[in-house]
Protein backbone atom coordinates (compact mmCIF):
# COMPACT_ATOMS: atom_id res chain seq x y z
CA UNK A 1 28.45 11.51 -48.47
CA UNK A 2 27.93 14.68 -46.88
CA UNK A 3 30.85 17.49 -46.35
CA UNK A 4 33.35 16.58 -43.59
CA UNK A 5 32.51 18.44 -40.23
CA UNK A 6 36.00 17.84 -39.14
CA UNK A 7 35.68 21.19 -37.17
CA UNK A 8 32.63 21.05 -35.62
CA UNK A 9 33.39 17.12 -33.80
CA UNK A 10 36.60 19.17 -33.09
CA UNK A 11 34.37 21.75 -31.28
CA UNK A 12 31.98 19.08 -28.96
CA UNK A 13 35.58 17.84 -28.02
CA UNK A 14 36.96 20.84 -26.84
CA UNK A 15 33.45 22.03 -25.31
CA UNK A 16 33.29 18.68 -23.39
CA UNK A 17 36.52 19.99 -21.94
CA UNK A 18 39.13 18.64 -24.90
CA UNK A 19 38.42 14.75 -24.24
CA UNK A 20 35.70 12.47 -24.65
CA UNK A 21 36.10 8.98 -24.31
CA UNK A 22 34.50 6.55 -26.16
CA UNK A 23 32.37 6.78 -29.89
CA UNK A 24 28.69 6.28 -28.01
CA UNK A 25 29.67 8.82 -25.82
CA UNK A 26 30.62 11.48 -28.21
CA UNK A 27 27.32 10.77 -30.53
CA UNK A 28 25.66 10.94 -27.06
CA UNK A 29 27.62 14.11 -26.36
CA UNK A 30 26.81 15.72 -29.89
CA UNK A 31 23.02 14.24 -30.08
CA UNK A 32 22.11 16.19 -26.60
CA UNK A 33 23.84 19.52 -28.41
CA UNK A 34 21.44 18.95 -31.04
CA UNK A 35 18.29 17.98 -29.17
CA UNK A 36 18.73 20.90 -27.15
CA UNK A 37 19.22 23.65 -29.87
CA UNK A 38 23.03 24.02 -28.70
CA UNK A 39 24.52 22.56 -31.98
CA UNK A 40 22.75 21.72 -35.66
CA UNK A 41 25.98 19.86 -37.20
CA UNK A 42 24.77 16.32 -37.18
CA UNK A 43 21.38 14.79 -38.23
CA UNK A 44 20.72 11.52 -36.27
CA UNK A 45 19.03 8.68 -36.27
CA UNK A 46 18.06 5.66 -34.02
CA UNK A 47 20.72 2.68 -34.47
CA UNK A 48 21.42 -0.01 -31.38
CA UNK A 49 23.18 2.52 -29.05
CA UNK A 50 20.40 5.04 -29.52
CA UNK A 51 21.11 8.47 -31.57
CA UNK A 52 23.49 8.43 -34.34
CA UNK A 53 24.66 10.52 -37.12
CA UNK A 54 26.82 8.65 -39.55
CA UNK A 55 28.36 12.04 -40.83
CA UNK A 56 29.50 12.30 -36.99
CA UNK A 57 31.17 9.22 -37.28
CA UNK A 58 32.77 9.51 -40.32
CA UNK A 59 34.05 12.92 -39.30
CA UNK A 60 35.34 11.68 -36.54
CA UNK A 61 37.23 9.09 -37.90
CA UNK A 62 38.74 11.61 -41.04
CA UNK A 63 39.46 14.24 -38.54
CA UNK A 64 41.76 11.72 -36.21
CA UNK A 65 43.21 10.67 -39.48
CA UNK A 66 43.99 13.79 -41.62
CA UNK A 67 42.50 16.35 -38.91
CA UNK A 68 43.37 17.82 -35.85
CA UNK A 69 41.49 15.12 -33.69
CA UNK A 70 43.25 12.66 -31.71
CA UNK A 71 41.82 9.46 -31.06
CA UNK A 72 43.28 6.75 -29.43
CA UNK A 73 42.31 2.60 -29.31
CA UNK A 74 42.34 0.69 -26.33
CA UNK A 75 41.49 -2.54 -25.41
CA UNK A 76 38.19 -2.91 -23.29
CA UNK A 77 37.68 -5.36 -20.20
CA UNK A 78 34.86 -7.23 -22.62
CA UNK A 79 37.52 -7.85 -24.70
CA UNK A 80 36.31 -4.84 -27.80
CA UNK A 81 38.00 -1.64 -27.86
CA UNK A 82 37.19 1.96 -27.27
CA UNK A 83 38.37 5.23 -28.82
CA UNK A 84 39.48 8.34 -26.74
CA UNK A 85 39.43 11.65 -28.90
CA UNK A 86 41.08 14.76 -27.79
CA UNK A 87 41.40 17.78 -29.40
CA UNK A 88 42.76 21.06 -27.87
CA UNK A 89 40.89 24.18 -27.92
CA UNK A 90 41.60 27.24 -29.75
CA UNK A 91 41.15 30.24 -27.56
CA UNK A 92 39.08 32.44 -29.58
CA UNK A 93 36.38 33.90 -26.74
CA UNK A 94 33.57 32.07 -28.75
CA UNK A 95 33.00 29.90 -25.87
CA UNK A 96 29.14 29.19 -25.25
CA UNK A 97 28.37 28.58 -21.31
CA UNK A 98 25.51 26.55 -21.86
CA UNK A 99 27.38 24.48 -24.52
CA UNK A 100 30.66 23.86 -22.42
CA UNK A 101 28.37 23.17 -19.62
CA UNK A 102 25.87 20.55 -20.68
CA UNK A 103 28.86 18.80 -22.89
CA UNK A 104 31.04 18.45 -20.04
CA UNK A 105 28.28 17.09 -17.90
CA UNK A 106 27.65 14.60 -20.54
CA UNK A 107 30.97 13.85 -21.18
CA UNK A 108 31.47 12.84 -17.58
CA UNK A 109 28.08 10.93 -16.89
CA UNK A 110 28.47 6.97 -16.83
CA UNK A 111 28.65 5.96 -20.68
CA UNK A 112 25.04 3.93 -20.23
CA UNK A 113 23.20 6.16 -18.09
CA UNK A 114 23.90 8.36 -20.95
CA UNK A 115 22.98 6.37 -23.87
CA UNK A 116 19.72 5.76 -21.77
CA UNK A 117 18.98 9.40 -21.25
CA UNK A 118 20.05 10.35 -24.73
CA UNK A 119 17.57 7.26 -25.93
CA UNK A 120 14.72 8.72 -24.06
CA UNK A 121 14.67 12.57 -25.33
CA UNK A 122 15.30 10.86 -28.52
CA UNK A 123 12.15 8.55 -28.42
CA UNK A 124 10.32 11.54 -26.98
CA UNK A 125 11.02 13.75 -29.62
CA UNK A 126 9.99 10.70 -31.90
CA UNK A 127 6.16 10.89 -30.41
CA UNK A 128 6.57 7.88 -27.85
CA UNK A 129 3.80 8.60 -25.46
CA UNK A 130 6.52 6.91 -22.81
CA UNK A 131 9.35 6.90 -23.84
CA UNK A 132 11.28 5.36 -20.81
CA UNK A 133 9.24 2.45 -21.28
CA UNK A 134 10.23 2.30 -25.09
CA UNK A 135 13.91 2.56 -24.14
CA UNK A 136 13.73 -0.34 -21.02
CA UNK A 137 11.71 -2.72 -24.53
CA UNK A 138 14.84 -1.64 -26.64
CA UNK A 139 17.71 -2.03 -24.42
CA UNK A 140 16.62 -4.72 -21.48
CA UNK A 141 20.03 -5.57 -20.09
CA UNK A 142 21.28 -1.91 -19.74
CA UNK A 143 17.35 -0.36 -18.46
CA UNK A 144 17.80 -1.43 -15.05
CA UNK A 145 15.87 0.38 -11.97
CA UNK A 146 19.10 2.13 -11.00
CA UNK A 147 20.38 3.21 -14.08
CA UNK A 148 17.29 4.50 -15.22
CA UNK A 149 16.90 6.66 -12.00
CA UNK A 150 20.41 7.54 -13.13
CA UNK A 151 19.17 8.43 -16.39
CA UNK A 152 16.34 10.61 -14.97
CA UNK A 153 18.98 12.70 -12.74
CA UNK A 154 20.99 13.29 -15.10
CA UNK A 155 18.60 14.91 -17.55
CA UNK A 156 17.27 16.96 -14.37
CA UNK A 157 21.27 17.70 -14.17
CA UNK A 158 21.14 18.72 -18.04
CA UNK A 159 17.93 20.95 -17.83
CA UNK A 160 19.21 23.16 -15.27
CA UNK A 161 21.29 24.27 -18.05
CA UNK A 162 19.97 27.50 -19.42
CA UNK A 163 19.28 26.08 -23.59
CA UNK A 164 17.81 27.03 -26.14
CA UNK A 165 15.37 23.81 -26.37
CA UNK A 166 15.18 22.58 -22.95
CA UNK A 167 15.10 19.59 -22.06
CA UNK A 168 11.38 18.50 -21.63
CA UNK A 169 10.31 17.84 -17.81
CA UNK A 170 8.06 14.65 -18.61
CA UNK A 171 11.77 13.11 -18.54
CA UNK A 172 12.88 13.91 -15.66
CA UNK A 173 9.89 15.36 -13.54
């Protein structure tokens, strides 16, 4: 297994504005860091909800456990349950702009729109030639019309943010 990046989940928390709830949305959170050159922690890879990094989950769950993460369980109206993780934020002036902006705004969007926009730069960067279409084949009963307009905004939302990689305009354009 690789190291523990107790500390850097710890940091997408805080830069997301100290909570993030639910587990797709933080490796949602942390894969749109990564995609657009704001955070190199986590390597991902595609799995049913889109991106994931299986060292971001495991850290995760170690840092709630032993760290200084809090996650808490509740019970979800389809009957599973879902994990909210805070962590507060040491004030140490090494704030980024661009990273406390663009997590916060992903933080906040619905939890499918995002996995949908996160699916889409993910598949793009994966050499889909359309990569909306590949994400409506893979996830039929989330893609719908709306959502996927949703999807689109919010990445036009995402690459007003001044990044390092931005976000490519075929995505949102």
């Amino acid at each position: 297994m690789a190291a523990l990046k107790i500390e850097e989940v710890k940091k997408i928390i805080c830069d997301a504005g100290g909570k993030i709830v639910g587990r797709t949305r933080l490796q949602k959170v942390a894969y749109l860091l990564n995609a657009t050159g704001l955070d190199d922690s986590f390597r991902f890879a595609y799995k049913h909800y889109g991106p994931f990094s299986e060292d971001l989950a495991s850290s995760a769950k170690l840092g709630a456990l032993f760290g200084s993460l809090e996650e808490r369980q509740a019970s979800a109206s389809w009957g599973g349950t879902y994990s909210t993780y805070t962590a507060e934020a040491v004030q140490d002036g090494s704030q980024n702009e661009a990273r406390t902006s663009l997590a916060s705004v992903a933080a906040e969007a619905d939890s499918i729109v995002l996995e949908l926009a996160a699916t889409a730069v993910f598949l793009f960067y994966e050499g889909y030639g359309d990569p909306w279409e590949e994400t409506a084949q893979r996830k039929p009963e989330k893609a719908t019309g709306d959502r996927l307009l949703n999807a689109r905004n919010l990445l036009k939302e995402l690459a007003a943010v001044d990044v390092p990689k931005p976000i490519p305009e075929a995505l949102y354009g």
